[in-house]
Protein backbone atom coordinates (compact mmCIF):
# COMPACT_ATOMS: atom_id res chain seq x y z
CA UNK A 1 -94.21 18.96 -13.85
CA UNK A 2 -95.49 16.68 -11.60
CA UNK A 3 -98.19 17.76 -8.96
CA UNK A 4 -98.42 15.63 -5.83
CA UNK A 5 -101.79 14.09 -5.46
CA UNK A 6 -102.70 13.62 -1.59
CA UNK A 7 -103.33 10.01 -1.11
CA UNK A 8 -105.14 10.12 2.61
CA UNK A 9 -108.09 12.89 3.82
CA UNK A 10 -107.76 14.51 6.74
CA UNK A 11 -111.26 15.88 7.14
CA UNK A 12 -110.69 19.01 6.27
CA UNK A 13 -111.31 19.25 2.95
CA UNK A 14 -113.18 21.67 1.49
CA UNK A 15 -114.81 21.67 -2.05
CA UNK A 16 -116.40 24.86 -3.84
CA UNK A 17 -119.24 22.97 -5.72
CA UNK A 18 -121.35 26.15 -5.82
CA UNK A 19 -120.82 29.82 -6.00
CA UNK A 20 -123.60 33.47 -6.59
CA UNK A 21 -122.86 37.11 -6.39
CA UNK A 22 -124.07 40.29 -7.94
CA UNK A 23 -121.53 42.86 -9.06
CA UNK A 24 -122.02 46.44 -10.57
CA UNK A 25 -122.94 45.18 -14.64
CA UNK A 26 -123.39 41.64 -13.41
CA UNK A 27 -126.46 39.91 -11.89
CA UNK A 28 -124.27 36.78 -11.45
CA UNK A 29 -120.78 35.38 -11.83
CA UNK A 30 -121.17 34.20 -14.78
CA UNK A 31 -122.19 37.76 -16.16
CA UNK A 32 -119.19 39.14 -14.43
CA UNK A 33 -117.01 36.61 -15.93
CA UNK A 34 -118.09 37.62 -18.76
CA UNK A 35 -117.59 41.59 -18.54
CA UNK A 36 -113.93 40.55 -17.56
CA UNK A 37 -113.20 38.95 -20.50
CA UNK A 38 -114.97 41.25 -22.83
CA UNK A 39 -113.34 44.38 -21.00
CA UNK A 40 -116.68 46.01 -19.69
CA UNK A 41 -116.36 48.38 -17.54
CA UNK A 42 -119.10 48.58 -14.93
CA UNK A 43 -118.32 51.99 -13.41
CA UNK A 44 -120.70 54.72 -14.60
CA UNK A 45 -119.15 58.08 -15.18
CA UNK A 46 -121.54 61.05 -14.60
CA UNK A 47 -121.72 64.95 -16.45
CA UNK A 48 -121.62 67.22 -14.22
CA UNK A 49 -125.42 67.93 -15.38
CA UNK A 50 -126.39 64.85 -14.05
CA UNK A 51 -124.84 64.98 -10.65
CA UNK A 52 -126.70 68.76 -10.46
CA UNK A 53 -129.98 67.42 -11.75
CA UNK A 54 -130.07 64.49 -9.11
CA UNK A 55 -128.98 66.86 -6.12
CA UNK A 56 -125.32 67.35 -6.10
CA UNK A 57 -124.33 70.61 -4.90
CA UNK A 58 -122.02 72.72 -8.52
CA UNK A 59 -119.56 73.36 -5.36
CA UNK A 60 -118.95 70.06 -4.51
CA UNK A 61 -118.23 69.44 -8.21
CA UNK A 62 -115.18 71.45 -8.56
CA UNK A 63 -113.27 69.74 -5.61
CA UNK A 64 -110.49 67.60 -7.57
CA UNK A 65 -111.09 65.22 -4.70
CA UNK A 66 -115.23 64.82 -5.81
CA UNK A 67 -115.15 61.40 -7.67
CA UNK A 68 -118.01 61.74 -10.75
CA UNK A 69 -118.85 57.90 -10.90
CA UNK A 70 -120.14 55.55 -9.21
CA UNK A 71 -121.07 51.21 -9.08
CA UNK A 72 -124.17 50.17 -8.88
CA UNK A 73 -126.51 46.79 -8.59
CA UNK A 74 -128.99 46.17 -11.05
CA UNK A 75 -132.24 45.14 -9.05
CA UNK A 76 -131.23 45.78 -5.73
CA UNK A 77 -134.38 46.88 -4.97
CA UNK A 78 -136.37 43.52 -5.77
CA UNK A 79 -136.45 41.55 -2.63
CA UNK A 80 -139.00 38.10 -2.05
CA UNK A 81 -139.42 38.87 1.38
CA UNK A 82 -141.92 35.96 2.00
CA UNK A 83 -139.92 33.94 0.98
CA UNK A 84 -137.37 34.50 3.31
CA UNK A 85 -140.09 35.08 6.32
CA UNK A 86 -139.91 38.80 6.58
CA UNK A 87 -142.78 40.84 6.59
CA UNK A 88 -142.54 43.94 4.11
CA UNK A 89 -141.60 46.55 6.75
CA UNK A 90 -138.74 43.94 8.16
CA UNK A 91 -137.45 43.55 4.78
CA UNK A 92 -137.81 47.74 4.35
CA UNK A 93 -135.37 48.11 6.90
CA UNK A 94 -132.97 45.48 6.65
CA UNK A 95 -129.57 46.60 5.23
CA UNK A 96 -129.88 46.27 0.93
CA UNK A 97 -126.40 44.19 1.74
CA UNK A 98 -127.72 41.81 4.02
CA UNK A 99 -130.75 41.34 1.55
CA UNK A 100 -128.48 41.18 -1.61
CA UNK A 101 -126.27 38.25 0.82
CA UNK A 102 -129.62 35.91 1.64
CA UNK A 103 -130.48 35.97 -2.02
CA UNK A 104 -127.08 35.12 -3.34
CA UNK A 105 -126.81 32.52 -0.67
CA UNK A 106 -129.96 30.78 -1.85
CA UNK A 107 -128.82 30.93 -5.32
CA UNK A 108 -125.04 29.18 -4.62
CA UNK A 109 -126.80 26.52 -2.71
CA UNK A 110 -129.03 26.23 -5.98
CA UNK A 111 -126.51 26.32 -8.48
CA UNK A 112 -124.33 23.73 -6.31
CA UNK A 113 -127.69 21.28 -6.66
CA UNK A 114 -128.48 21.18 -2.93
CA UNK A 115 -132.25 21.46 -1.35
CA UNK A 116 -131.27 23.03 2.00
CA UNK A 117 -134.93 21.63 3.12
CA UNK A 118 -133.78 18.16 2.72
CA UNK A 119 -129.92 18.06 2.27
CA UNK A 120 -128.37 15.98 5.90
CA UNK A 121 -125.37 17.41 6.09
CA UNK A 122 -123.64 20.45 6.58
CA UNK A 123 -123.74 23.52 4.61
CA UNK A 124 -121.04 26.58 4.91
CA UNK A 125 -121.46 29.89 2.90
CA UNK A 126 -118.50 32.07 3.14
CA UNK A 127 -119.03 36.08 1.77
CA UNK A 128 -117.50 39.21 2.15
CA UNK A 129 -119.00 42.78 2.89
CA UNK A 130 -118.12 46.16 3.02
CA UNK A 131 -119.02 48.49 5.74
CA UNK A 132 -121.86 51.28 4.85
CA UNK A 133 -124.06 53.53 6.89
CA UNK A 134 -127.43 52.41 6.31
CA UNK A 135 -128.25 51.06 9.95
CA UNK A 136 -127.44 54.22 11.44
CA UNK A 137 -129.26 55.97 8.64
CA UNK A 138 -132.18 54.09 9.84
CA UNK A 139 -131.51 54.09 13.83
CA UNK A 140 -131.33 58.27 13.56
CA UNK A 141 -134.77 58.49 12.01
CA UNK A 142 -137.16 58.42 14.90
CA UNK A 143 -140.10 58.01 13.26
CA UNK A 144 -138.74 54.77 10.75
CA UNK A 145 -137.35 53.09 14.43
CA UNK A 146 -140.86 53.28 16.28
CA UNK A 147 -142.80 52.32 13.30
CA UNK A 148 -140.21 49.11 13.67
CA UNK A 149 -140.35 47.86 17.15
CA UNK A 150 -138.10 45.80 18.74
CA UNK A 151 -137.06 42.44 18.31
């Protein structure tokens, strides 16, 4: 089979030199390359004595519809917040997703071999998110939003 090679550039190539992410049992894409080839599963399933012990109401447990599992990133919690110029109460309140995206951003640009500080041209990071409540968990609680400020 012969695959056409395209003799002229149009300036719109694009090249994917450099790639980071963070996955439920995976702290990076190699890691969750990994886990797909070795068949791990990354979902935690929970007893119904853990869900109780961590708060779960034993009613909510017998809907059919309840789903006992769940997905979850390893070290979601550690975030350099200097080092991306937030203070620690910015960085307590920004959304663990948005945190999670400025850290894998860093590292694709790393792993492509690229110093941001000193690179000329241009950069592009391209990601995906899901939506989640935790801004309007924060904007509800009175107290957390004047201890904030404005911007």
């Amino acid at each position: 089979m012969n695959i056409p090679v395209a003799s002229s550039r149009n300036g719109l190539e694009v090249a994917i030199i450099g790639m980071a992410g963070r996955f439920p049992g995976a702290k990076s894409t190699e890691e969750f390359w990994q886990n797909l080839r070795d068949g791990i599963e990354s979902v935690t399933t929970f007893s119904d004595e853990d869900l109780i012990a961590s708060g779960v109401d034993s009613a909510v447990l017998q809907d059919p519809n309840y789903v006992k599992a769940g997905a979850f990133l390893e070290e979601a919690e550690f975030f350099d917040a200097f080092f991306f110029g937030f203070n620690p109460r910015e960085a307590e309140v920004i959304d663990p997703q948005q945190r999670v995206f400025l850290e894998c951003s860093w590292e694709a640009l790393e792993n492509a071999g690229y110093n941001s500080q000193t690179y000329e041209g241009l950069i592009g990071v391209y990601a995906g998110v899901g939506m989640n409540s935790y801004a309007s968990n924060i904007w509800t609680n009175e107290t957390l939003r004047n201890s904030i400020g404005s911007y």
